[in-house]
C-alpha atoms as a PDB file:
ATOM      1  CA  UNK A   1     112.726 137.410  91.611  1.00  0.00           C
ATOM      2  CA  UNK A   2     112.802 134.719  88.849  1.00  0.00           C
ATOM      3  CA  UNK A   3     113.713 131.016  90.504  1.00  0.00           C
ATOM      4  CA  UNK A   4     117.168 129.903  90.135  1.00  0.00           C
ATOM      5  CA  UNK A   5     118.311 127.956  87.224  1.00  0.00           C
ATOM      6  CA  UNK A   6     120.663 125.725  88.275  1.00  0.00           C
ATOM      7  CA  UNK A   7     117.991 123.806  90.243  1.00  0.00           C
ATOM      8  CA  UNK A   8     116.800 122.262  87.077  1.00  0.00           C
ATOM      9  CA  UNK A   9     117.834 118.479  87.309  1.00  0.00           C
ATOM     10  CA  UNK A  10     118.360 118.587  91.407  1.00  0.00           C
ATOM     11  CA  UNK A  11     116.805 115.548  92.821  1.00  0.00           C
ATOM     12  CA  UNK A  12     115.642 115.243  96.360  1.00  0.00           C
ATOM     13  CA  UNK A  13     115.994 112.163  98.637  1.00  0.00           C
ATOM     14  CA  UNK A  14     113.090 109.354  98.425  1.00  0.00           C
ATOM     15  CA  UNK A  15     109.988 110.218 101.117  1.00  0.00           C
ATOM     16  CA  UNK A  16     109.486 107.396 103.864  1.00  0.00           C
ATOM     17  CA  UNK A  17     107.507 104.893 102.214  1.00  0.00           C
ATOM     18  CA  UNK A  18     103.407 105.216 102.130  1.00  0.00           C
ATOM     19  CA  UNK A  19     101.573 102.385 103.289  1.00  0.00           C
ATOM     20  CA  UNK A  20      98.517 102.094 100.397  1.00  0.00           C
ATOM     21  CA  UNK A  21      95.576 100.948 102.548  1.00  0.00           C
ATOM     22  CA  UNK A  22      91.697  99.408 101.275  1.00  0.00           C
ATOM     23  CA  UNK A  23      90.092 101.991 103.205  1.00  0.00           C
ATOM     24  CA  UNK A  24      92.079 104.929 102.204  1.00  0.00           C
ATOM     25  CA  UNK A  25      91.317 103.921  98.484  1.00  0.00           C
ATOM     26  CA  UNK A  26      87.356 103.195  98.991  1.00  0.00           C
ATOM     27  CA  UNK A  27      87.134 106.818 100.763  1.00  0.00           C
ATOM     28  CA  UNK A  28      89.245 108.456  98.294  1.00  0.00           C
ATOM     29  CA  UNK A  29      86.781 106.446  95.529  1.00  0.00           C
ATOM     30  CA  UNK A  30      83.957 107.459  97.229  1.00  0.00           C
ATOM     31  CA  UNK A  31      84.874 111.554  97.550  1.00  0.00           C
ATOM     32  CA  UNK A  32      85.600 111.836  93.859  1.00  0.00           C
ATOM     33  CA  UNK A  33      82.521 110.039  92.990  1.00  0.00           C
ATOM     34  CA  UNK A  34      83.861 107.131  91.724  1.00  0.00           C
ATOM     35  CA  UNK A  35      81.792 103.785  92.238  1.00  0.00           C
ATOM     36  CA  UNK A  36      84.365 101.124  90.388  1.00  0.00           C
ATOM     37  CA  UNK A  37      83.685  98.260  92.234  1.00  0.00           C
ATOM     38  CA  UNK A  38      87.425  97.892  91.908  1.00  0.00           C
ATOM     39  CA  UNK A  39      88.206 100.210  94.239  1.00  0.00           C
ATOM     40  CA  UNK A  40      86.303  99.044  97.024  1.00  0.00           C
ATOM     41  CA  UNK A  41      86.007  95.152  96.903  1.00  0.00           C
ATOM     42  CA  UNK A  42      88.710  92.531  96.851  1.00  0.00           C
ATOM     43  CA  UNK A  43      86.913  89.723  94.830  1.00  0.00           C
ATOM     44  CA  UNK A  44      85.671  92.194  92.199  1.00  0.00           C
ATOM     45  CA  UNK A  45      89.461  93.236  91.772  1.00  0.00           C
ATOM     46  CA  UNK A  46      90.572  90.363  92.085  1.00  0.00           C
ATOM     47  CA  UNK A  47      87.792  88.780  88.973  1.00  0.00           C
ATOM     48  CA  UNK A  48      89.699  91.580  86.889  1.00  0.00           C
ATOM     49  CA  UNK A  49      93.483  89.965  87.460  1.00  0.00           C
ATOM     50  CA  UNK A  50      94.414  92.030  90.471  1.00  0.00           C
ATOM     51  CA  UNK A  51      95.755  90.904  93.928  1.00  0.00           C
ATOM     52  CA  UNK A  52      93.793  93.299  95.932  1.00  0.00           C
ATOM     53  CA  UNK A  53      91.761  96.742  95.271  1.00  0.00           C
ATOM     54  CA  UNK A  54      93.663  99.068  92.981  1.00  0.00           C
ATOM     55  CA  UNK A  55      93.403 102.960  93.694  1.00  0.00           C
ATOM     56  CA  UNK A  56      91.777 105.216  90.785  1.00  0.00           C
ATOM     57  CA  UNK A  57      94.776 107.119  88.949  1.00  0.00           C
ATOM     58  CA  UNK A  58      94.634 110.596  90.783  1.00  0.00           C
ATOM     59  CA  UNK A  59      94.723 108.570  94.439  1.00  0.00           C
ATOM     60  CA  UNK A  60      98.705 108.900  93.868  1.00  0.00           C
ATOM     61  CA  UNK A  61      98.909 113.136  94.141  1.00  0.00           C
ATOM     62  CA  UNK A  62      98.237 112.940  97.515  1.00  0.00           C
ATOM     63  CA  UNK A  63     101.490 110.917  98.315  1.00  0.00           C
ATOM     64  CA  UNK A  64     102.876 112.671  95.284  1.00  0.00           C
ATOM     65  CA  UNK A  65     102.337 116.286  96.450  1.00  0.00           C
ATOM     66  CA  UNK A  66     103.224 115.881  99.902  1.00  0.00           C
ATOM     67  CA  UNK A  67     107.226 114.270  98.383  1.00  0.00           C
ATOM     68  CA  UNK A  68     106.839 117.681  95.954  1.00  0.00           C
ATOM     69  CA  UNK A  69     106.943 119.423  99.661  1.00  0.00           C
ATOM     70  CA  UNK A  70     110.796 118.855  99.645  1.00  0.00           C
ATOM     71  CA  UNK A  71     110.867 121.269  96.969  1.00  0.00           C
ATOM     72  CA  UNK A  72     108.966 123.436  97.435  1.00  0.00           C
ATOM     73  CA  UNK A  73     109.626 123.608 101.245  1.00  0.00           C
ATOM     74  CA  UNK A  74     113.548 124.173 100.166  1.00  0.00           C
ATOM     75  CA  UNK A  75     114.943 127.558 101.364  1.00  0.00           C
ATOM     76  CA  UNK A  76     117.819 127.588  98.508  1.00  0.00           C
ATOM     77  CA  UNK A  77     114.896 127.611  96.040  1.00  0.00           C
ATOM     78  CA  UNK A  78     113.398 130.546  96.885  1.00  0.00           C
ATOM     79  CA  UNK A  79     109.582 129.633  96.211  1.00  0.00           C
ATOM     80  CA  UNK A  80     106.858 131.992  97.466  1.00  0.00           C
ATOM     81  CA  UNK A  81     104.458 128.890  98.142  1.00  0.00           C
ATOM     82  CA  UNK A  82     101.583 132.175  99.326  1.00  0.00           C
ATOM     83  CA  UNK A  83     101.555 133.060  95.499  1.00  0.00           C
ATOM     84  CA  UNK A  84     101.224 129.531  94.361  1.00  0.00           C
ATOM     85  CA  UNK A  85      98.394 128.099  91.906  1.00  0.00           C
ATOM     86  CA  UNK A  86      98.609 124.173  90.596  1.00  0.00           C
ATOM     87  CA  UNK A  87      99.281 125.010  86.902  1.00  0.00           C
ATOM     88  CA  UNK A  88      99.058 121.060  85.486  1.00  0.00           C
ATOM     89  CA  UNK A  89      99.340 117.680  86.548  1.00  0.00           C
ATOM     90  CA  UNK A  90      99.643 114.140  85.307  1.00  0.00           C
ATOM     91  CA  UNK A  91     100.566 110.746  86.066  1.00  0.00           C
ATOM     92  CA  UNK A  92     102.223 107.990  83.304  1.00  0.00           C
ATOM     93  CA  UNK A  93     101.593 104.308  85.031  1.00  0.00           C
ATOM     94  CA  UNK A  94     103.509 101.414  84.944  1.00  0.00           C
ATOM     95  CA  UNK A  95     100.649  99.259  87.098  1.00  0.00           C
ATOM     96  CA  UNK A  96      97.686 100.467  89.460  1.00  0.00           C
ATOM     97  CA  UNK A  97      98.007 101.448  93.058  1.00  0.00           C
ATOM     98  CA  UNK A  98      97.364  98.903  95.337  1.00  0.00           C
ATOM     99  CA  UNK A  99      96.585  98.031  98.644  1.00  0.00           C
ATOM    100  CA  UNK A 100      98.981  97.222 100.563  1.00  0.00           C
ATOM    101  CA  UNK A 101     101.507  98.744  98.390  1.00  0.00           C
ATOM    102  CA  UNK A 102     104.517 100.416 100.068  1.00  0.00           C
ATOM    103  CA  UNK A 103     105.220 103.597  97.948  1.00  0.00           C
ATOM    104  CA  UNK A 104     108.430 106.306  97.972  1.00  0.00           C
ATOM    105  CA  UNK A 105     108.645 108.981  95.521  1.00  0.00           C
ATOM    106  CA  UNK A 106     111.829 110.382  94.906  1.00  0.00           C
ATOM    107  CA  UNK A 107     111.341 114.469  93.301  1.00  0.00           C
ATOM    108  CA  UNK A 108     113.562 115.688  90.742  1.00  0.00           C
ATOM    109  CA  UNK A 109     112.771 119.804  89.382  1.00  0.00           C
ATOM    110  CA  UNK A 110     112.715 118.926  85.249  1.00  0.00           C
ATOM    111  CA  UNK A 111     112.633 122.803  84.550  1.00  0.00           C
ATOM    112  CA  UNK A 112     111.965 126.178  85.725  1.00  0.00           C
ATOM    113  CA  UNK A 113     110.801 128.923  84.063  1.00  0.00           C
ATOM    114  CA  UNK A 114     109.599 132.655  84.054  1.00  0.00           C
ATOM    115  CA  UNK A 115     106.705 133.576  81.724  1.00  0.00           C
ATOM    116  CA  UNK A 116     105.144 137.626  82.234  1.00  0.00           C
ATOM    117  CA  UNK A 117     106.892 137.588  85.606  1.00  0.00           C
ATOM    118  CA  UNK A 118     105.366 134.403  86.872  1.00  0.00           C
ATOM    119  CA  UNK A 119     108.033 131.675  87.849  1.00  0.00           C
ATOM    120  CA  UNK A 120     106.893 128.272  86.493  1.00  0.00           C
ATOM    121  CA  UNK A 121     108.249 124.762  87.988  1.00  0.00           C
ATOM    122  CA  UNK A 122     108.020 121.677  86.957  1.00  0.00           C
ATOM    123  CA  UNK A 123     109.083 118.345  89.110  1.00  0.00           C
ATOM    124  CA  UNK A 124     108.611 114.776  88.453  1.00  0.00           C
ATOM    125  CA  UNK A 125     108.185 112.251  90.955  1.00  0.00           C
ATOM    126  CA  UNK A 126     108.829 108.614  90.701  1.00  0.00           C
ATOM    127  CA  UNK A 127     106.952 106.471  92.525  1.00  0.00           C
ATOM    128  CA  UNK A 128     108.479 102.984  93.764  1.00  0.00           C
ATOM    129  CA  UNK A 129     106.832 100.196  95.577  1.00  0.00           C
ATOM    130  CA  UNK A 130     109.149  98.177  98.283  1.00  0.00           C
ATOM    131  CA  UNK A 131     110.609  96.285  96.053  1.00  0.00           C
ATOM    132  CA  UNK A 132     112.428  99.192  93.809  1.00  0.00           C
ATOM    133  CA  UNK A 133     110.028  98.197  91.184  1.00  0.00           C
ATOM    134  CA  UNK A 134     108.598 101.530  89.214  1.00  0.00           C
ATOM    135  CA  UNK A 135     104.931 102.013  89.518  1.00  0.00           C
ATOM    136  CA  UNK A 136     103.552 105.418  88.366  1.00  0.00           C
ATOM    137  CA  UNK A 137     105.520 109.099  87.197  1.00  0.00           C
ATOM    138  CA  UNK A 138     104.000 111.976  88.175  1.00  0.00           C
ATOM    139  CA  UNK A 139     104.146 115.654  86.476  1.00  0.00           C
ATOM    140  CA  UNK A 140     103.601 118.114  88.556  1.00  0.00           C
ATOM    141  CA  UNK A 141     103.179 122.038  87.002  1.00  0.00           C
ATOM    142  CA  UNK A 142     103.411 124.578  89.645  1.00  0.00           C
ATOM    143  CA  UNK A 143     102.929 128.321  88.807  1.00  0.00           C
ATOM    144  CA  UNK A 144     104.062 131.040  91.472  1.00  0.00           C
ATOM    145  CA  UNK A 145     102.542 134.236  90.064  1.00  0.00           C
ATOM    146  CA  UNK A 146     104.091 137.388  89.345  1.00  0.00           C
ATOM    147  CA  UNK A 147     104.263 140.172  92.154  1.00  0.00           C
ATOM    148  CA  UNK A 148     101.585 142.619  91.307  1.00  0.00           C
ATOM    149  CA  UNK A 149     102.986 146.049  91.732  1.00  0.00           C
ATOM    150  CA  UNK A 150     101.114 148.836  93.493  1.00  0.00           C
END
């Protein structure tokens, strides 16, 4: 059954803010591999203008994914998350993560669609720090595929 339209442009309520914390980033740095110094000591961020160590870009999905839960947790939707596949994903940043940051993420569906049975959702989550000041945008593409008949 194809997801319901009207859900396009529904917004769901900011998550509890994420604390952003030095060793969170230098293991999340050091599982994808990633040996910017950046990530994992102060005074090397801090010789390239920032306050503290900055998180590499994808750091944000996990705090980003877990807010998309709202949506794909809501029983008006209708979402089959046991036939779901992550279709796409990117992020459009205003400034790095950072430690110490103090992040909500407020989800809102941008579309819904139905390609060769599969139901196709897209939601955007914005990410603020405490302040209300706008840090990153995440695009989320989530595919539920199609019922395979017997």
């Amino acid at each position: 059954m194809a997801l319901d339209q009207s859900f396009v442009g529904r917004t769901y309520p900011p998550t509890d803010p994420y604390e952003v914390g030095r060793e969170k980033i230098r293991e999340f740095a050091e599982a994808i591999g990633d040996p910017n110094p950046a990530y994992a000591d102060a005074e090397a961020a801090k010789a390239l203008g920032y306050s503290d160590v900055i998180a590499p870009p994808t750091f944000v999905f996990a705090i980003t994914f877990k807010a998309a839960g709202q949506v794909i947790e809501d029983p008006q939707l209708g979402l089959d998350y046991s036939r779901v596949v992550h279709g796409d994903q990117k992020f459009a940043y205003t400034r790095p993560v950072r430690s110490g940051d103090r992040l909500s993420v407020t989800s809102t569906i941008e579309a819904i669609k139905t390609m060769a049975g599969n139901d196709i959702i897209d939601i955007r989550g914005e990410v603020h720090d405490e302040a209300g000041e706008h840090v990153v945008t995440a695009f989320t593409k989530l595919v539920a595929r199609a019922v395979k008949e017997a």
